[in-house]
Protein backbone atom coordinates (compact mmCIF):
# COMPACT_ATOMS: atom_id res chain seq x y z
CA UNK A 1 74.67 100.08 32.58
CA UNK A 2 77.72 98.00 34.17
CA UNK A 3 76.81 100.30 37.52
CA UNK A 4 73.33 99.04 37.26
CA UNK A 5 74.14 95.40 36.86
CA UNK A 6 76.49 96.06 40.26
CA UNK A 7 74.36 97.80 42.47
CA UNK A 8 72.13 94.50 42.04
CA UNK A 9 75.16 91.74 42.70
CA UNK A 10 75.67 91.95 46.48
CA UNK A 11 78.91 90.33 46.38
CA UNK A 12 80.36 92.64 43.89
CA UNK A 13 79.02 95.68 46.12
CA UNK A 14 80.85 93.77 48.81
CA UNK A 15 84.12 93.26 47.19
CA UNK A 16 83.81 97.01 46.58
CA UNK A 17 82.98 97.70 50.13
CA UNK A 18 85.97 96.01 51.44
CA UNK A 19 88.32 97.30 48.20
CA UNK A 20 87.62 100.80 49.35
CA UNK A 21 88.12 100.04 53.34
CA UNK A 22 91.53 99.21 52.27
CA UNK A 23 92.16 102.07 50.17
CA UNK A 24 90.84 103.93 53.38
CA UNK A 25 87.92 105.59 51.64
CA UNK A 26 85.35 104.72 54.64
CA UNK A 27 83.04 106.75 53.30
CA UNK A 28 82.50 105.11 49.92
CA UNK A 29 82.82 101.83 51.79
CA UNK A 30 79.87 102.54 54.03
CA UNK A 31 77.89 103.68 50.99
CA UNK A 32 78.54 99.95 49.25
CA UNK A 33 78.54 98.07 52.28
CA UNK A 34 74.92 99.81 53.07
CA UNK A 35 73.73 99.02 49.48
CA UNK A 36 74.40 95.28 49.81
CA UNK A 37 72.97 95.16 53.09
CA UNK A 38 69.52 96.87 50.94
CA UNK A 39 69.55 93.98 49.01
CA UNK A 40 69.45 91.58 52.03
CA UNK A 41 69.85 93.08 55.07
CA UNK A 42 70.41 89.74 57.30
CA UNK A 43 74.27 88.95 54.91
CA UNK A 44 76.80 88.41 57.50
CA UNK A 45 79.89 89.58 55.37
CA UNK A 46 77.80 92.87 54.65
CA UNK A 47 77.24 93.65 58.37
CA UNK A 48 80.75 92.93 58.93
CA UNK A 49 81.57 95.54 56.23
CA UNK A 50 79.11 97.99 57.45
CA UNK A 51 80.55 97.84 60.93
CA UNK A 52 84.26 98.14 59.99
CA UNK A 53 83.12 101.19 57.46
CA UNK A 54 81.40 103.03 59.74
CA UNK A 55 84.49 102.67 62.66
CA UNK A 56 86.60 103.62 60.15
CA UNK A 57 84.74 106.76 59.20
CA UNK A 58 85.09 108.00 62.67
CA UNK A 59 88.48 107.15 63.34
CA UNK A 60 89.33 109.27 59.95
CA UNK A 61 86.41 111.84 60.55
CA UNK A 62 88.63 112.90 63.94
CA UNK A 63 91.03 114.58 61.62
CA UNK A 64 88.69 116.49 59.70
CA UNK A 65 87.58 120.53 60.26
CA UNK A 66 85.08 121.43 62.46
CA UNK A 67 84.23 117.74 63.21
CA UNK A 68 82.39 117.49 66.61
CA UNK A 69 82.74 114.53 69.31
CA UNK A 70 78.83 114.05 68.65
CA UNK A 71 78.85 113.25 64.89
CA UNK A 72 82.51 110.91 65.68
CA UNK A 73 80.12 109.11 68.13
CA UNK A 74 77.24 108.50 65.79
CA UNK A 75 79.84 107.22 63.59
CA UNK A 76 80.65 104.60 66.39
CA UNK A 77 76.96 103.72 67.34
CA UNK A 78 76.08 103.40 64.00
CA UNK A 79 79.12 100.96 63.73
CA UNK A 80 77.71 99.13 66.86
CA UNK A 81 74.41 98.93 65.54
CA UNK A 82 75.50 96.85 62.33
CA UNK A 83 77.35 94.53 64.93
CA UNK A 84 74.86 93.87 67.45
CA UNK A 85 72.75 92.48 63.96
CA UNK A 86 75.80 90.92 63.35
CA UNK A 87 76.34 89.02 67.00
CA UNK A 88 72.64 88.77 66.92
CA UNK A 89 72.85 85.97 63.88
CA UNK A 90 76.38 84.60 65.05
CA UNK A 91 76.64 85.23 68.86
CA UNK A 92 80.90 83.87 69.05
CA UNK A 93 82.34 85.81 66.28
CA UNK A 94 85.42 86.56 68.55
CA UNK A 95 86.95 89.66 65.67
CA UNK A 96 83.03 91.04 65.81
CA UNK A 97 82.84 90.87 69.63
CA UNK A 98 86.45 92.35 69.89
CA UNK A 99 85.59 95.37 66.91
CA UNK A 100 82.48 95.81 69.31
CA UNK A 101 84.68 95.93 72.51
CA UNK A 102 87.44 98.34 71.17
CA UNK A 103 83.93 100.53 70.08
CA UNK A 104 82.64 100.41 72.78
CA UNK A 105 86.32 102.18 74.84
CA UNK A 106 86.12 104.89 71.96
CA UNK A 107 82.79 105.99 72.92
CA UNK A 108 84.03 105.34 77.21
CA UNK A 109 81.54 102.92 77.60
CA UNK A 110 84.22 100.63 79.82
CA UNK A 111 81.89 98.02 81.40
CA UNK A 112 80.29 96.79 78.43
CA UNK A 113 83.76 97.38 76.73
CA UNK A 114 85.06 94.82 78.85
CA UNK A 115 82.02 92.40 78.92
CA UNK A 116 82.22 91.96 75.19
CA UNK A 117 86.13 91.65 75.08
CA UNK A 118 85.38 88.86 77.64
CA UNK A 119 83.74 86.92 74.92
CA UNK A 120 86.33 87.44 72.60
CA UNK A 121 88.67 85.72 74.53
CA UNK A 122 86.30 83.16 75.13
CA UNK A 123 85.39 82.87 71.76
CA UNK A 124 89.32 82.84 71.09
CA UNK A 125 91.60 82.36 73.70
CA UNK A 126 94.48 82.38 70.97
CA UNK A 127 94.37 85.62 69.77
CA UNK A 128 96.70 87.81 72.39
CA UNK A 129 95.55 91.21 71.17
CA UNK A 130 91.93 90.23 72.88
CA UNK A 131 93.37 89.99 75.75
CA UNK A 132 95.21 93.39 75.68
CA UNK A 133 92.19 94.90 74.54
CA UNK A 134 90.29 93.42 77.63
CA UNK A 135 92.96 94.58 80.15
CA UNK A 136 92.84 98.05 78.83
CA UNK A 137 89.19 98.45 79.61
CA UNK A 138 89.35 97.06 82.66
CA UNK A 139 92.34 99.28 83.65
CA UNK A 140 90.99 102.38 81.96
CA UNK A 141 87.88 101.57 84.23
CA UNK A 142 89.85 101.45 87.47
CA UNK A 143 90.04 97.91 87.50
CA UNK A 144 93.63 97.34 88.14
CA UNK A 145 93.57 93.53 89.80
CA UNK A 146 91.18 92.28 87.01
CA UNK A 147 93.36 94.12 84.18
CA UNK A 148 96.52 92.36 85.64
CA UNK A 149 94.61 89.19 86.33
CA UNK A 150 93.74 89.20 82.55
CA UNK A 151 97.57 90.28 81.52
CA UNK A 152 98.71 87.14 83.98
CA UNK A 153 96.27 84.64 82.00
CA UNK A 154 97.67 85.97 78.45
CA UNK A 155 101.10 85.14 79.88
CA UNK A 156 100.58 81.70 81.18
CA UNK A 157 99.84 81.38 77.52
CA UNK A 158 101.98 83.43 75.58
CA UNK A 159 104.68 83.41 77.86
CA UNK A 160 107.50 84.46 74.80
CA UNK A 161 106.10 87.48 74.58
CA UNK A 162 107.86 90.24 76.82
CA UNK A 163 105.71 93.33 75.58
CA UNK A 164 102.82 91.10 78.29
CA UNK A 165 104.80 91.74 81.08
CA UNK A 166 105.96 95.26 80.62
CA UNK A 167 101.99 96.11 79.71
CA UNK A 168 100.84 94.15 83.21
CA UNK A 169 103.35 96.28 84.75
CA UNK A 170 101.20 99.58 83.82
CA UNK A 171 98.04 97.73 84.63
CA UNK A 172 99.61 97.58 88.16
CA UNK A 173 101.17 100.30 88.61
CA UNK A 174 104.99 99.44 88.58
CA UNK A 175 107.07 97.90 85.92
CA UNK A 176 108.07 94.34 84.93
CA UNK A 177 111.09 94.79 83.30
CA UNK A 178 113.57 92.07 84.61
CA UNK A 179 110.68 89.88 83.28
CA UNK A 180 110.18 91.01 80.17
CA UNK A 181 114.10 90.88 79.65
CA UNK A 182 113.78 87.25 80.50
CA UNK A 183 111.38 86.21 78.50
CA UNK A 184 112.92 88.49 75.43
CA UNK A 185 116.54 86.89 76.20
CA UNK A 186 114.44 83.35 76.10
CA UNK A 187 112.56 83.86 72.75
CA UNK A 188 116.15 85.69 70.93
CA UNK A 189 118.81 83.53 72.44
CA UNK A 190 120.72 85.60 74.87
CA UNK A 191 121.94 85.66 78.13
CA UNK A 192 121.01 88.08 81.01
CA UNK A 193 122.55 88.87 83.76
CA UNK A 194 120.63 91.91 86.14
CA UNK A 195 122.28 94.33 88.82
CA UNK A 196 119.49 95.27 91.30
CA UNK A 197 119.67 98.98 92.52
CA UNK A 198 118.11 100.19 95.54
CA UNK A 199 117.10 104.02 93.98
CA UNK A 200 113.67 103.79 93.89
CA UNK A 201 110.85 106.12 95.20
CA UNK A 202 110.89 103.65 98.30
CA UNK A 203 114.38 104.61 99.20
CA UNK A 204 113.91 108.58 98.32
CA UNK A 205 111.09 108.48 100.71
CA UNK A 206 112.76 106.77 103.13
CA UNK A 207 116.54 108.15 103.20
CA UNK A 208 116.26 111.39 100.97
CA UNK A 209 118.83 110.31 98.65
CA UNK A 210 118.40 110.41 94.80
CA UNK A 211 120.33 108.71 92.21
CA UNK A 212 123.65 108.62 93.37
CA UNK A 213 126.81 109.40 91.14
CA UNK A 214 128.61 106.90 92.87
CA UNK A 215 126.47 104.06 91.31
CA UNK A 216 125.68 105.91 87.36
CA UNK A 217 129.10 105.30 86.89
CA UNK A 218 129.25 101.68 88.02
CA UNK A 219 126.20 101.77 85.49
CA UNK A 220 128.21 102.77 83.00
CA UNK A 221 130.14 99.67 83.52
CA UNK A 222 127.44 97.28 82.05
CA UNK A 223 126.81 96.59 78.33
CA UNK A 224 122.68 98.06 78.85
């Protein structure tokens, strides 16, 4: 009887939805989140739901036997489905256009990956993690100068955060450590003070000579 009364209370089939999602029982959440959206299948929140339940049925259905790339992908179309209803009620949700975009990369679908993480950051220009998400399309889609352009715009606003630069130097193929050690040494309060060495692949190619032994034991000299 108290089942009955539920399964006609959307919000209470909601708060179950989302109860279960944390528990990480996807599949029971996409069973509530599916029943509220029976009883009015335009609810925001119960899109929302149904999206996050089904991504996280494929993200946990990758771990189970026999489980084929074709059923994960339904999963994560069926996800997408529940957002494009979503977007298609409330066009700037920036967390609903950057579930779709990180969807979207799971199923290799990199240009419109990248096109709706561009209107997450639009939507919300605070939230770093958008912008990561956007660089990693564009990166994973070949688009180097784009993924470092976007990298370079998340540090002219988080510029604190030295995880940015080390991630732009992937995007471009070569490393930004001195500045991430800057900016770290900036946010945690200490000094830094860098020895250059010439031992790259630039100088292998051009003199032959590897790491020396002469200069790993002046390394050894330093405090990192």
């Amino acid at each position: 009887e108290a089942y009955a009364k539920i399964k006609k209370n959307r919000e209470a089939l909601q708060i179950l939805a989302d109860c279960n999602l944390k528990l990480g029982d996807a599949g029971r959440a996409m069973d509530y989140a599916q029943k509220a959206l029976d009883l009015d299948g335009k609810d925001l929140e119960s899109l929302r739901l149904a999206a996050m339940a089904f991504c996280a049925r494929a993200e946990s259905k990758k771990t189970d036997p026999g489980a084929t790339s074709g059923s994960i992908n339904g999963l994560y179309e069926d996800g997408i489905t529940f957002m494009d209803r979503y977007l298609k009620l409330r066009p700037d949700d920036a967390d609903v256009l950057s579930l779709k975009g990180q969807t979207l990369y799971n199923l290799s679908r990199l240009e419109d990956s990248a096109k709706s993480l561009a209107k997450s950051v639009e939507a919300d220009p605070d939230n770093v993690d958008n912008y990561y998400y956007l660089a990693r399309s564009l990166r994973a889609a070949g688009e180097a100068e784009a993924a470092a352009e976007t990298f370079d715009r998340a540090i002219s606003r988080f510029p604190h955060l030295a995880w940015l630069y080390l991630e732009k130097g992937h995007a471009v193929g070569s490393t930004q450590t001195e500045e991430a050690m800057l900016a770290a040494a900036e946010v945690y309060g200490f000094n830094v003070e860098a020895t250059e060495y010439p031992y790259g692949t630039q100088h292998y190619l051009e003199t032959g000579e590897k790491f020396p032994d002469r200069a790993l034991d002046e390394m050894r000299q330093h405090d990192a």
